[in-house]
C-alpha atoms as a PDB file:
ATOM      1  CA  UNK A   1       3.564 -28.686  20.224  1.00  0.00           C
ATOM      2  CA  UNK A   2       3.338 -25.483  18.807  1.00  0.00           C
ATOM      3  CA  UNK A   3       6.098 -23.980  16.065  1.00  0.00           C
ATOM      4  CA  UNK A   4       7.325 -21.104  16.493  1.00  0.00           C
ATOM      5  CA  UNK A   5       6.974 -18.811  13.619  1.00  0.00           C
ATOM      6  CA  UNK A   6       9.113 -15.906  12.391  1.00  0.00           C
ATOM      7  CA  UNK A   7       7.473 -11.810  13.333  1.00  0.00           C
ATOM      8  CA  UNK A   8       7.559 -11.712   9.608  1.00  0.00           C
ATOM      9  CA  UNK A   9       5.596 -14.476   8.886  1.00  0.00           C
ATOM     10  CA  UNK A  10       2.809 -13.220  11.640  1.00  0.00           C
ATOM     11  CA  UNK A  11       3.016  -9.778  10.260  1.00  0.00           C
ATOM     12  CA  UNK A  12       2.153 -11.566   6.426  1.00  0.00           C
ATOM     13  CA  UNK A  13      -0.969 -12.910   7.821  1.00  0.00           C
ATOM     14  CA  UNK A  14      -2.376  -9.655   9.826  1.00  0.00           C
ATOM     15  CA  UNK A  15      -2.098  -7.619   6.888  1.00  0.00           C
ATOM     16  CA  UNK A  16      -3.857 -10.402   4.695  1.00  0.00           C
ATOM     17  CA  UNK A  17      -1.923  -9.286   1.783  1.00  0.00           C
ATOM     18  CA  UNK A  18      -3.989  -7.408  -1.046  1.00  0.00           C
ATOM     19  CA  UNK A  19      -2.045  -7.519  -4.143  1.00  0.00           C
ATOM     20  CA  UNK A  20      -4.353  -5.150  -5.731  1.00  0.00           C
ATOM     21  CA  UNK A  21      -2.188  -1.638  -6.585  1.00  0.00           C
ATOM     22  CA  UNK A  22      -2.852   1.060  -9.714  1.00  0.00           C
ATOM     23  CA  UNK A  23      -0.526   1.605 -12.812  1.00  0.00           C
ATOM     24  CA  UNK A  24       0.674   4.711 -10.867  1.00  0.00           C
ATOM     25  CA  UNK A  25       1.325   2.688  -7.874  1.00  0.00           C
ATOM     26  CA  UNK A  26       3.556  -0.182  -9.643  1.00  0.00           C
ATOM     27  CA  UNK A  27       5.292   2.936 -11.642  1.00  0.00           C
ATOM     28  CA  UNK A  28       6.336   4.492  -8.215  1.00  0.00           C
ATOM     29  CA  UNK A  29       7.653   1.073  -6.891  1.00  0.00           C
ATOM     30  CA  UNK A  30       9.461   0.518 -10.000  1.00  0.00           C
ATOM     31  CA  UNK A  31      11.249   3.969  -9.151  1.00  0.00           C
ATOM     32  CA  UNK A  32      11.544   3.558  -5.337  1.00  0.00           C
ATOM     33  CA  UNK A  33      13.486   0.631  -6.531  1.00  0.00           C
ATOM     34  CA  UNK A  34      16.001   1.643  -9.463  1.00  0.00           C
ATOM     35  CA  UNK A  35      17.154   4.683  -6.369  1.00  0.00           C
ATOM     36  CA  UNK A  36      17.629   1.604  -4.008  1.00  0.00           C
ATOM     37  CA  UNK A  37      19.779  -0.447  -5.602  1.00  0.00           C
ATOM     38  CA  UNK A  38      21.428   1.924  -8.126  1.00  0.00           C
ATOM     39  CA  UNK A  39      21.886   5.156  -6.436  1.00  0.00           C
ATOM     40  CA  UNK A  40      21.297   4.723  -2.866  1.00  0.00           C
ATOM     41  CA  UNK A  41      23.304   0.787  -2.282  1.00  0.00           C
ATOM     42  CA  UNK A  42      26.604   1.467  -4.215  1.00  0.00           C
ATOM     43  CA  UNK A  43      27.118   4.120  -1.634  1.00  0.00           C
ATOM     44  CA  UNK A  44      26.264   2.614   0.807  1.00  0.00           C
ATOM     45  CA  UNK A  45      28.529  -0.453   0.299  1.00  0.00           C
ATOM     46  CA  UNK A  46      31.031   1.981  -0.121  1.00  0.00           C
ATOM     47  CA  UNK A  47      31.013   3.754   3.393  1.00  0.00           C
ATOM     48  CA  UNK A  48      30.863  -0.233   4.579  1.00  0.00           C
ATOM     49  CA  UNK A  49      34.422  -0.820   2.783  1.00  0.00           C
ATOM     50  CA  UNK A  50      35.659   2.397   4.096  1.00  0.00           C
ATOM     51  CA  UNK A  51      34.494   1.825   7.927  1.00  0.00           C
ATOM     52  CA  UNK A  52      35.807  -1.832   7.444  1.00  0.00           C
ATOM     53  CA  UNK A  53      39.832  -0.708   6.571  1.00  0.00           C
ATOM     54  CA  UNK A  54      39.483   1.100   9.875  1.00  0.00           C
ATOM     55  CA  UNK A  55      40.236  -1.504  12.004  1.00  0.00           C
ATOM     56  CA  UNK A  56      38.856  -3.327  14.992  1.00  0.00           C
ATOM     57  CA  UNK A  57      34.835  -3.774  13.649  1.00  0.00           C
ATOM     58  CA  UNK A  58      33.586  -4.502  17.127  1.00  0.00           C
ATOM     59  CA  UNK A  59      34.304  -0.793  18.407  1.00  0.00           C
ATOM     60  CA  UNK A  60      33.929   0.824  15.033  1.00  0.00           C
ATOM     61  CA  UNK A  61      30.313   2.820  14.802  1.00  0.00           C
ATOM     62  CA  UNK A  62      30.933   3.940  11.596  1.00  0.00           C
ATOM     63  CA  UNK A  63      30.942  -0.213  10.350  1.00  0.00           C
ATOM     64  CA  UNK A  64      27.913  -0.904  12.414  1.00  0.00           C
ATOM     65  CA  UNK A  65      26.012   2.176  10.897  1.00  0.00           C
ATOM     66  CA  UNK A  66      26.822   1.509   7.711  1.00  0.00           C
ATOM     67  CA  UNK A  67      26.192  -2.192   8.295  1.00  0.00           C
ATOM     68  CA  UNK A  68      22.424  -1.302   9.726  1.00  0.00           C
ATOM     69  CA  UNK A  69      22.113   1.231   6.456  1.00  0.00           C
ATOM     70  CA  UNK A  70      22.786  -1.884   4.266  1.00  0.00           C
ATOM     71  CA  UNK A  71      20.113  -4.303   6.055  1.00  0.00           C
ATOM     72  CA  UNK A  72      17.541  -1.673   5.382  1.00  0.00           C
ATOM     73  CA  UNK A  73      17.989  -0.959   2.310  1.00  0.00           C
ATOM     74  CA  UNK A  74      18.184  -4.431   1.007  1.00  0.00           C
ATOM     75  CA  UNK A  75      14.865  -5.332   3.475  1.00  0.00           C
ATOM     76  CA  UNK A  76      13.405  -2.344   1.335  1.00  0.00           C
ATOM     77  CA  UNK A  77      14.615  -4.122  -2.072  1.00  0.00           C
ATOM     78  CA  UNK A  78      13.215  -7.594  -1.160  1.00  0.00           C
ATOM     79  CA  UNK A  79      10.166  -6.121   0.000  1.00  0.00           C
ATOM     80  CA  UNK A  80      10.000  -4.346  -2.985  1.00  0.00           C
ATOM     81  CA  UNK A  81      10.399  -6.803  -5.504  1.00  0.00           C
ATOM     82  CA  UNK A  82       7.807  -8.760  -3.463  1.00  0.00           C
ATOM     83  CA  UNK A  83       4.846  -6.182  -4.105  1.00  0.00           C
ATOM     84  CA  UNK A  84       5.686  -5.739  -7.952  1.00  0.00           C
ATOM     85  CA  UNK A  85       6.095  -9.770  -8.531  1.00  0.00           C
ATOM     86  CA  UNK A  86       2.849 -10.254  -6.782  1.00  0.00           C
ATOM     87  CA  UNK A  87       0.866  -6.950  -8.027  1.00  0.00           C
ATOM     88  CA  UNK A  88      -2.895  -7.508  -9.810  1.00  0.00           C
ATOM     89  CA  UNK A  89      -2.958  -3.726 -11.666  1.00  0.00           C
ATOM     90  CA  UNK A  90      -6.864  -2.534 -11.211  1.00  0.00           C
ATOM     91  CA  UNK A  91      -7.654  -2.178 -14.864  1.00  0.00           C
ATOM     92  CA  UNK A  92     -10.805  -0.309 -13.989  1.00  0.00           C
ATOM     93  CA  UNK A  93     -12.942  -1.171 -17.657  1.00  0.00           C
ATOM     94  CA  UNK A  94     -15.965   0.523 -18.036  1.00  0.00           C
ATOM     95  CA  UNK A  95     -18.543  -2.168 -16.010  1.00  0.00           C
ATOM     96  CA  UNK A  96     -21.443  -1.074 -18.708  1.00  0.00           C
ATOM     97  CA  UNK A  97     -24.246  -1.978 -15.571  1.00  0.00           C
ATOM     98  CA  UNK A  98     -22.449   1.323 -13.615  1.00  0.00           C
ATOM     99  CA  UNK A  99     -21.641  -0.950 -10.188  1.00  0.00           C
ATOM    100  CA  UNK A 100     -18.909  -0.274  -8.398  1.00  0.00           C
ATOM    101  CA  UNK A 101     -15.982  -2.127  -8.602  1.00  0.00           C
ATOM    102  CA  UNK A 102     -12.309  -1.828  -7.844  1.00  0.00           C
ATOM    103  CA  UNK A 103     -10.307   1.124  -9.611  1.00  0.00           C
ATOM    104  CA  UNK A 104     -14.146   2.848  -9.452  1.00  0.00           C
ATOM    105  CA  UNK A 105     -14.207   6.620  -8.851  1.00  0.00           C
ATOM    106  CA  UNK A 106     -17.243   7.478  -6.666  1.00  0.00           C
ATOM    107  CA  UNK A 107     -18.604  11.030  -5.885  1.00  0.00           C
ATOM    108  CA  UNK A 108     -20.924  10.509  -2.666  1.00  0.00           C
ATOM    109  CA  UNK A 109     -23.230  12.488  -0.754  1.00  0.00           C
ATOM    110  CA  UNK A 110     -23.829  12.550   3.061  1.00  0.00           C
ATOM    111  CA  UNK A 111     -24.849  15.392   5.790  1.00  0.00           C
ATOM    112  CA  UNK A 112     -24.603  17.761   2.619  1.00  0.00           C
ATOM    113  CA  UNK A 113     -21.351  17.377   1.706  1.00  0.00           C
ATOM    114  CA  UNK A 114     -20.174  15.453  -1.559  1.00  0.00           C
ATOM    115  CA  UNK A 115     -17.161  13.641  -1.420  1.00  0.00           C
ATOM    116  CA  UNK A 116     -15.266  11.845  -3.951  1.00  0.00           C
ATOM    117  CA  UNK A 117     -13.708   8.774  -3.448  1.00  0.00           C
ATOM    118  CA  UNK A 118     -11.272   6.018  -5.514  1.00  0.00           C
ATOM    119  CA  UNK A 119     -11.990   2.454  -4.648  1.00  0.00           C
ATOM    120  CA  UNK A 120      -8.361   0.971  -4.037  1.00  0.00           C
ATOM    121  CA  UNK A 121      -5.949  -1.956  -2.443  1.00  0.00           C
ATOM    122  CA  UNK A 122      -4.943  -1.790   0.600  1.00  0.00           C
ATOM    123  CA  UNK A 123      -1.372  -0.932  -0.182  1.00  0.00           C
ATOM    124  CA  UNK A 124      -2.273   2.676  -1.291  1.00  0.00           C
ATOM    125  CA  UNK A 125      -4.988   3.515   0.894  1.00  0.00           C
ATOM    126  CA  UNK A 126      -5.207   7.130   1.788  1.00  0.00           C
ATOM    127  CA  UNK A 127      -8.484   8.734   2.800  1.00  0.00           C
ATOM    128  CA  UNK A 128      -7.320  12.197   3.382  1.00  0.00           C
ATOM    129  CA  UNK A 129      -6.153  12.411  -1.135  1.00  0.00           C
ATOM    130  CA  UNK A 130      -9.698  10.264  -1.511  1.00  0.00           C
ATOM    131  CA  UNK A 131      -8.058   7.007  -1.779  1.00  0.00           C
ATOM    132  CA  UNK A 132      -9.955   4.277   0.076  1.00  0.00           C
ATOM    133  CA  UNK A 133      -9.422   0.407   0.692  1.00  0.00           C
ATOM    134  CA  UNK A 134     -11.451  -2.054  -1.128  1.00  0.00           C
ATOM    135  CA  UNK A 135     -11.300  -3.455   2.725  1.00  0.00           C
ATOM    136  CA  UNK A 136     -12.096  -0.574   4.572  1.00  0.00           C
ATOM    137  CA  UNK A 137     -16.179  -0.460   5.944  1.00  0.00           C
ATOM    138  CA  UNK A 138     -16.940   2.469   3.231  1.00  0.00           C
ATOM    139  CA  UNK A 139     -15.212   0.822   0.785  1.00  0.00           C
ATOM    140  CA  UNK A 140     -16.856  -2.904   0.947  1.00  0.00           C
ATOM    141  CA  UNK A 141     -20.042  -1.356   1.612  1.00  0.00           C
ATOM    142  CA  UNK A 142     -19.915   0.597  -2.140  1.00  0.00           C
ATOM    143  CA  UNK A 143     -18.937  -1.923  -4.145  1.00  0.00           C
ATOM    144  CA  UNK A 144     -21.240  -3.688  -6.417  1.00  0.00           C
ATOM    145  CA  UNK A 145     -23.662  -0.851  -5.783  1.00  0.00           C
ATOM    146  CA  UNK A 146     -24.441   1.541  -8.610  1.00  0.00           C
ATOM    147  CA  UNK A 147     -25.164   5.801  -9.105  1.00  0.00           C
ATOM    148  CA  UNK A 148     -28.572   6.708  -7.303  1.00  0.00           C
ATOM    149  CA  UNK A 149     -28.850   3.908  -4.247  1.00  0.00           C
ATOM    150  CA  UNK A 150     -28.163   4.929  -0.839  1.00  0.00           C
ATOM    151  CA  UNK A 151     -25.654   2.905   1.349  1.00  0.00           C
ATOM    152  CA  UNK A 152     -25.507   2.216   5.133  1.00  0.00           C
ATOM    153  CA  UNK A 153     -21.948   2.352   7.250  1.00  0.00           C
ATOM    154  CA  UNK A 154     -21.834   1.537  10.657  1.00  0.00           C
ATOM    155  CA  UNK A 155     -18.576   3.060  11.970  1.00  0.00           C
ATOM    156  CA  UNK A 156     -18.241   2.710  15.893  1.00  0.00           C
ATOM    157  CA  UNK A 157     -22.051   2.278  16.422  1.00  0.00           C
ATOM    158  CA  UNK A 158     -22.794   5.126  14.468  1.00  0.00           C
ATOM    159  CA  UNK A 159     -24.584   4.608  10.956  1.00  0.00           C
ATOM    160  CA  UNK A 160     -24.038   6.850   8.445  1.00  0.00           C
ATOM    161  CA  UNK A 161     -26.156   7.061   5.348  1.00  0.00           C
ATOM    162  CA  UNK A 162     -24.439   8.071   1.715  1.00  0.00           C
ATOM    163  CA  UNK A 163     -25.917   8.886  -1.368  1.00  0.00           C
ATOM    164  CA  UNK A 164     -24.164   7.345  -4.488  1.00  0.00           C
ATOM    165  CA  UNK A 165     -24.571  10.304  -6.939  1.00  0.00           C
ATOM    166  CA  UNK A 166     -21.906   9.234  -9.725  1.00  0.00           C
ATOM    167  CA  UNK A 167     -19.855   6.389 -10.349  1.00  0.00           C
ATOM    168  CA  UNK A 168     -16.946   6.618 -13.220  1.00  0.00           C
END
């Protein structure tokens, strides 16, 4: 027999958590969450008191709005404080050997065009500000390589070939 398990608890294991985040990153959590629970909660508890002294609560939208406003923003807090308890900062230290590691800024060459790239977690992933996962098939492919060695990515049968002109 097979327990049943929580959409939470499936959505933990897709993601395979990576911890991994930069100062910056912890720094905007940190903020995210003083405006939750200082600024943006108080209120809303407030409108929740207020709808609440209206009356009958099982016709009153303005209590089940406020009510739904509260759930979120206390999901947002727990989730929150769950990425800052369990963040590893990327400390990137100067790897003397030049490979690439986490917190690594790469400048890369392919078809002509030079790209640069940070080696990241997964949490702040974003290729389009040159941000890529540690995960993603770029990303895994770089690491542990060093400035001057060409790399091979096969994205959706395609290979593509980069250069590895500097890493910092």
């Amino acid at each position: 027999m097979q327990v049943p398990k929580r959409r939470s608890q499936m959505l933990q294991k897709r993601e395979e958590q990576d911890h991994y985040i930069t100062a910056d990153k912890l720094e905007r959590m940190k903020r995210d969450l003083y405006e939750l629970e200082k600024l943006q909660r108080p209120k809303v508890v407030e409108d929740l008191a207020f709808a609440r002294e209206q009356g009958d609560l099982s016709e009153n939208a303005e209590y089940q709005d406020a009510k739904a406003k509260l759930g979120r923003i206390d999901g947002r807090v727990f989730s929150i404080k769950e990425r800052i308890k369990n963040a590893i900062i990327i400390e990137h230290t100067s790897d003397s050997s030049g490979r690439i590691q986490i917190g690594s800024t790469v400048v890369l060459s392919s078809k002509g065009k030079e790209r640069t790239y940070q080696i990241v977690g997964s949490q702040e992933s974003n290729p389009s500000r040159g941000m890529i996962s540690r995960h993603s098939p770029l990303g895994s492919a770089l690491l542990g390589h060093e400035a001057g060695e060409l790399v091979t990515v096969e994205v959706d049968g395609n290979s593509i070939e980069y250069k590895i002109i500097q890493v910092t």
